[in-house]
C-alpha atoms as a PDB file:
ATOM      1  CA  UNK A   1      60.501  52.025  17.880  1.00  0.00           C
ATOM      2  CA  UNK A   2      56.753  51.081  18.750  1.00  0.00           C
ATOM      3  CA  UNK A   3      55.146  47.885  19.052  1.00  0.00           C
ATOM      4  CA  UNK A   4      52.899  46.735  16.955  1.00  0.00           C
ATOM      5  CA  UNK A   5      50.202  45.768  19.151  1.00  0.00           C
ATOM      6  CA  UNK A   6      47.344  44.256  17.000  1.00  0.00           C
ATOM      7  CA  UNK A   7      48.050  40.364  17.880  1.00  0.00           C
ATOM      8  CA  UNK A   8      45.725  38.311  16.626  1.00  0.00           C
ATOM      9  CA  UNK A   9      43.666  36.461  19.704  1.00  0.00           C
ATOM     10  CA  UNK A  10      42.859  32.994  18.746  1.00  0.00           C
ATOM     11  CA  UNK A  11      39.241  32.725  18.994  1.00  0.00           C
ATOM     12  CA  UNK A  12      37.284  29.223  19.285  1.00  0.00           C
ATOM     13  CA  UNK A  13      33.794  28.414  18.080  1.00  0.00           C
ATOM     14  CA  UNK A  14      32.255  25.621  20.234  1.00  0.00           C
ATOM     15  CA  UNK A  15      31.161  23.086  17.951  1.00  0.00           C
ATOM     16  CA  UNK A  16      30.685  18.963  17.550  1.00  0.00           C
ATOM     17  CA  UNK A  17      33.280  17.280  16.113  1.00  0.00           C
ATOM     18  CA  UNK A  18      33.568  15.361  12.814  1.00  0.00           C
ATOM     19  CA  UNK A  19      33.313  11.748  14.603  1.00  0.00           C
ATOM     20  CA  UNK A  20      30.722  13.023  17.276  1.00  0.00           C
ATOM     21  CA  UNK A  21      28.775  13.750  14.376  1.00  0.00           C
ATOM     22  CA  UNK A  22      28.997  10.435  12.509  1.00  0.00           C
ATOM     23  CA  UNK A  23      28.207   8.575  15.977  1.00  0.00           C
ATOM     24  CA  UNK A  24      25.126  10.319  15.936  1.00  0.00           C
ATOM     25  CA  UNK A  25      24.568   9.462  12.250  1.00  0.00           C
ATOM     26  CA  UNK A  26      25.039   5.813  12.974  1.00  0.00           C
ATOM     27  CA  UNK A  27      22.591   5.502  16.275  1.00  0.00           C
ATOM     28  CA  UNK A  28      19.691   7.860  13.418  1.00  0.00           C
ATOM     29  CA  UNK A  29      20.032   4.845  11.189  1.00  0.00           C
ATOM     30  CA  UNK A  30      20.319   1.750  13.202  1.00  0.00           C
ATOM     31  CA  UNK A  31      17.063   3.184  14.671  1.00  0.00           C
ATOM     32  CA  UNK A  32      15.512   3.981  11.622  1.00  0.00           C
ATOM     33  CA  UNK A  33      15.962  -0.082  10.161  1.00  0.00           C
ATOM     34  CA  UNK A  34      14.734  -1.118  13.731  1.00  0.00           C
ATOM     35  CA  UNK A  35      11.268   0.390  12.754  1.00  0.00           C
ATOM     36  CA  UNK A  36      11.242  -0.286   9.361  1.00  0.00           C
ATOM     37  CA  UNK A  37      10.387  -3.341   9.220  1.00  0.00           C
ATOM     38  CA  UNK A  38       7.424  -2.951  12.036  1.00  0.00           C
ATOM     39  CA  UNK A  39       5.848  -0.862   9.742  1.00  0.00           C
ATOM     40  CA  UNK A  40       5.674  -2.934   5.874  1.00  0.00           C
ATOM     41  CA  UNK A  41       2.594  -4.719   7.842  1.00  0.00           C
ATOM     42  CA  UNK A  42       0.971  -0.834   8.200  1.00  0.00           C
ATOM     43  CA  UNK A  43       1.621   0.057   5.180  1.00  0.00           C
ATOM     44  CA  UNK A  44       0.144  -3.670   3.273  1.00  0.00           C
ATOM     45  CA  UNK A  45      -2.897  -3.395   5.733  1.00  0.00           C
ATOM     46  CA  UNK A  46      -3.590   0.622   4.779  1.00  0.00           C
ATOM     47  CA  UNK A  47      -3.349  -0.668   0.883  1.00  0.00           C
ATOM     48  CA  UNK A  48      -5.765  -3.851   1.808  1.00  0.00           C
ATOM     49  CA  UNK A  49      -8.568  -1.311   2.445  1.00  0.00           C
ATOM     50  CA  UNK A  50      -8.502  -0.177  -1.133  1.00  0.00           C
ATOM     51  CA  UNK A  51      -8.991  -4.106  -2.293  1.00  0.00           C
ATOM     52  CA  UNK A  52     -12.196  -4.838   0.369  1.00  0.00           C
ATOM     53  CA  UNK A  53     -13.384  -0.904  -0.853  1.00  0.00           C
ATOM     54  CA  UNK A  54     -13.467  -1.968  -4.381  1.00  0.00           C
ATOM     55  CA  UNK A  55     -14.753  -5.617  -3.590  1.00  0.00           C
ATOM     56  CA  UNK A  56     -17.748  -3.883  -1.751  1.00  0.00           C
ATOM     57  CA  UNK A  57     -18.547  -1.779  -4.638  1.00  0.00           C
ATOM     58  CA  UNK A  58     -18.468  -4.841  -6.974  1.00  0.00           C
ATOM     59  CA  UNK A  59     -20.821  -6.466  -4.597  1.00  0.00           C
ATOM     60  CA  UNK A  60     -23.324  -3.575  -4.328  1.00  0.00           C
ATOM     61  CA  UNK A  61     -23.540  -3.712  -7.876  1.00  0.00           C
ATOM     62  CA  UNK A  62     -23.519  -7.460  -8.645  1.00  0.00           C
ATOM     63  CA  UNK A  63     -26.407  -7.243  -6.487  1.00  0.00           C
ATOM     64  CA  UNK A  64     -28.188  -4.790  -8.244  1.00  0.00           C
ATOM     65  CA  UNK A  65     -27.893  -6.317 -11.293  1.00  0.00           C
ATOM     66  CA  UNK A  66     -28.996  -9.617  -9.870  1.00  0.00           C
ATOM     67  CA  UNK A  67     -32.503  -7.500  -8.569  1.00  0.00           C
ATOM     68  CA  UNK A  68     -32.688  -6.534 -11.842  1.00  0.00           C
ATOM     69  CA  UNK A  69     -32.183  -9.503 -14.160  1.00  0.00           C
ATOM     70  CA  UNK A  70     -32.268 -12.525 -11.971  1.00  0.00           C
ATOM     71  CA  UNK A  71     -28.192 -13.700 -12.227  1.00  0.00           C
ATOM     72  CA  UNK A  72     -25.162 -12.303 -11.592  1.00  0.00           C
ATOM     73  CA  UNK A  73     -22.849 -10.793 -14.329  1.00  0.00           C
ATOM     74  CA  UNK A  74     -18.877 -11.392 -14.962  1.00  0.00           C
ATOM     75  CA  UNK A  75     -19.013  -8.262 -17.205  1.00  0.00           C
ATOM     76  CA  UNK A  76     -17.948  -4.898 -15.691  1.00  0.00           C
ATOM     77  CA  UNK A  77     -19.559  -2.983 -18.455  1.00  0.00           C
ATOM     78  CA  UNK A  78     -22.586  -4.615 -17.913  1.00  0.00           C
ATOM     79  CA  UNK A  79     -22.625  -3.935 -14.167  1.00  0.00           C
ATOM     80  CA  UNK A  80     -21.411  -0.081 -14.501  1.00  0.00           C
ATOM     81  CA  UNK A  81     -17.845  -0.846 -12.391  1.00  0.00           C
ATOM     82  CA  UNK A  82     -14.901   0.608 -14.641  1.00  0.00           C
ATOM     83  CA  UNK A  83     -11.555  -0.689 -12.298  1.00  0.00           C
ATOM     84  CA  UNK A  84      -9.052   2.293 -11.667  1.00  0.00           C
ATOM     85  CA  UNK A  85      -5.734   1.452 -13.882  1.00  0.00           C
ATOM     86  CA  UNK A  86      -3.647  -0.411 -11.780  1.00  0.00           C
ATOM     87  CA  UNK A  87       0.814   1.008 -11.129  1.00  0.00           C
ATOM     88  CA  UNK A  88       1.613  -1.636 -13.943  1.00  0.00           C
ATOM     89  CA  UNK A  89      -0.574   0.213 -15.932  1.00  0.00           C
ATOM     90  CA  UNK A  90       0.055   3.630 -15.203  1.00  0.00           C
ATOM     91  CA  UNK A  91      -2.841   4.620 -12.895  1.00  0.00           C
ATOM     92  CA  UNK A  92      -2.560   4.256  -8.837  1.00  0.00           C
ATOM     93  CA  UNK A  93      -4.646   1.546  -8.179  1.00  0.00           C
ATOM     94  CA  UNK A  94      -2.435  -1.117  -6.051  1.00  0.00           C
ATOM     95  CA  UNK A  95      -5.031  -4.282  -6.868  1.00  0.00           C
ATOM     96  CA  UNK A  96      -6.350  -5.481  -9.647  1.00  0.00           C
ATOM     97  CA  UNK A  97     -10.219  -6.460  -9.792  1.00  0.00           C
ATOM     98  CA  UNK A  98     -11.610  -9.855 -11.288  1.00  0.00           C
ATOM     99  CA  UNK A  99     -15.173 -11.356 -11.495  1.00  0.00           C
ATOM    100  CA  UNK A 100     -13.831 -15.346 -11.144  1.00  0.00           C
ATOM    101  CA  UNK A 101     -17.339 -16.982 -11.294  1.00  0.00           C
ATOM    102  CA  UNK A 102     -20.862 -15.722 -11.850  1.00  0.00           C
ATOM    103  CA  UNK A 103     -23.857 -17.382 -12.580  1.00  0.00           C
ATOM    104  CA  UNK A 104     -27.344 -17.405 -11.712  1.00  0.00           C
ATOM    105  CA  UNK A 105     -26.734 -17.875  -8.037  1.00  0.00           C
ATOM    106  CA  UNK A 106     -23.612 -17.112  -7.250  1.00  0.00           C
ATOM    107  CA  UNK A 107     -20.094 -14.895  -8.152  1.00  0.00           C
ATOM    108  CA  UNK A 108     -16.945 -14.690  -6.623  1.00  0.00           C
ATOM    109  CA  UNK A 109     -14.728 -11.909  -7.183  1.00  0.00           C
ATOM    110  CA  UNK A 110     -10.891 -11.244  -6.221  1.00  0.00           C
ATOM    111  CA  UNK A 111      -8.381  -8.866  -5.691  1.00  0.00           C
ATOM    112  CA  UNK A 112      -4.738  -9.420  -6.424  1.00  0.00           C
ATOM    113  CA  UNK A 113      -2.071  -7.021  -5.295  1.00  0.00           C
ATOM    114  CA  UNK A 114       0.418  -6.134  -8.414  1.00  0.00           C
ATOM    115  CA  UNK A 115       3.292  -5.568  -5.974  1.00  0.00           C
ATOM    116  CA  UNK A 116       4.735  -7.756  -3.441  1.00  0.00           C
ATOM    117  CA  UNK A 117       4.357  -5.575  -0.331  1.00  0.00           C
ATOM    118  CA  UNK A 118       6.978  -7.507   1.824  1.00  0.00           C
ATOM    119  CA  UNK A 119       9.125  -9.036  -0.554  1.00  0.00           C
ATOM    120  CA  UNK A 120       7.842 -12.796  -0.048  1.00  0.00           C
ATOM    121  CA  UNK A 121       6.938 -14.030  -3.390  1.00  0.00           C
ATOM    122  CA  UNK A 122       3.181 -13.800  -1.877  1.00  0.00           C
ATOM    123  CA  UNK A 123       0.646 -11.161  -3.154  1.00  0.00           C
ATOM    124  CA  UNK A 124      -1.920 -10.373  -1.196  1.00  0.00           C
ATOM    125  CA  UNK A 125      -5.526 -11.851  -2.436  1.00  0.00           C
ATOM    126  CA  UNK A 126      -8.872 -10.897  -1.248  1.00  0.00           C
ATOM    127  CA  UNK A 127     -12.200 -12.368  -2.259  1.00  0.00           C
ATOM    128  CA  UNK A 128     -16.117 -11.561  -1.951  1.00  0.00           C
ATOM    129  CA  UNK A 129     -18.923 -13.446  -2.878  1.00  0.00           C
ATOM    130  CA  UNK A 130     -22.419 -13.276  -3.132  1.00  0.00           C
ATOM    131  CA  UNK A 131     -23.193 -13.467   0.375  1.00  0.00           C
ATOM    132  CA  UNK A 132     -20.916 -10.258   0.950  1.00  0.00           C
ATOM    133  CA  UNK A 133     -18.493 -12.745   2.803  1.00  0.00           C
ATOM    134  CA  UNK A 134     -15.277 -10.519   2.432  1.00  0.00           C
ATOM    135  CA  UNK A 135     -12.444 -12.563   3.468  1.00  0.00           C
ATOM    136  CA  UNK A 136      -8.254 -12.645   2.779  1.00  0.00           C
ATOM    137  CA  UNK A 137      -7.073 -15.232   1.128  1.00  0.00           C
ATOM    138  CA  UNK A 138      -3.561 -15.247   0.203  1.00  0.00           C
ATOM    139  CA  UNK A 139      -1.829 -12.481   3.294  1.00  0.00           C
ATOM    140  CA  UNK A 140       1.166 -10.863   2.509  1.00  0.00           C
END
């Protein structure tokens, strides 16, 4: 009688195990929260350069229309500035842009964040005025 003499031969893939793996996992995302939070202030300064871009381009043409007509405007139709619609309102612009005060010698404009970029209650406010004195009010 013959053998039969096709034994199977065990044969082992190396590979990590299940809890090697998971360690790994862990380490990933207690890094990942480390740096999280180092970069919300990036990300709210990145989104401040769209409020002092806009306030700029409100100046430029609150000046021009004080060359013009001798006073300063709180119209933005009157001016030519049409604001970008803001998340609330289902555009991309992060701040929303108001003409607080003008008169014959002066205006001061803002910008108000619509979101809360670090979760403080605080939304970021920026402010220009006639003498192109950009400056942050409110920081968030």
């Amino acid at each position: 009688m013959k053998r039969n003499k096709n034994i199977v031969k065990s044969v082992y893939v190396k590979a990590y195990s299940m809890s090697e793996l998971v360690i790994v996992l862990c380490i990933i995302g207690i890094l990942i929260l480390l740096v999280l939070p180092n970069q919300t202030s990036v990300v709210a300064q990145a989104k401040a350069i769209e409020a002092q871009s806009m306030l700029n381009h409100l100046y430029g043409l609150e000046k021009s229309h004080f060359y013009r007509y001798s006073k300063y405007s709180s119209d933005f139709e009157a001016l030519g500035f049409e604001p970008a619609l803001s998340v609330n309102e289902g555009g991309q612009a992060v701040y929303r842009i108001e003409i607080i005060e003008a008169s014959t010698n002066s205006f001061k404009a803002i910008a108000v964040s619509q979101s809360d970029f670090d979760g403080d209650g605080n939304f970021n406010t920026w402010e220009i005025d006639q003498n192109k004195i950009l400056k942050e009010t409110i920081k968030d």
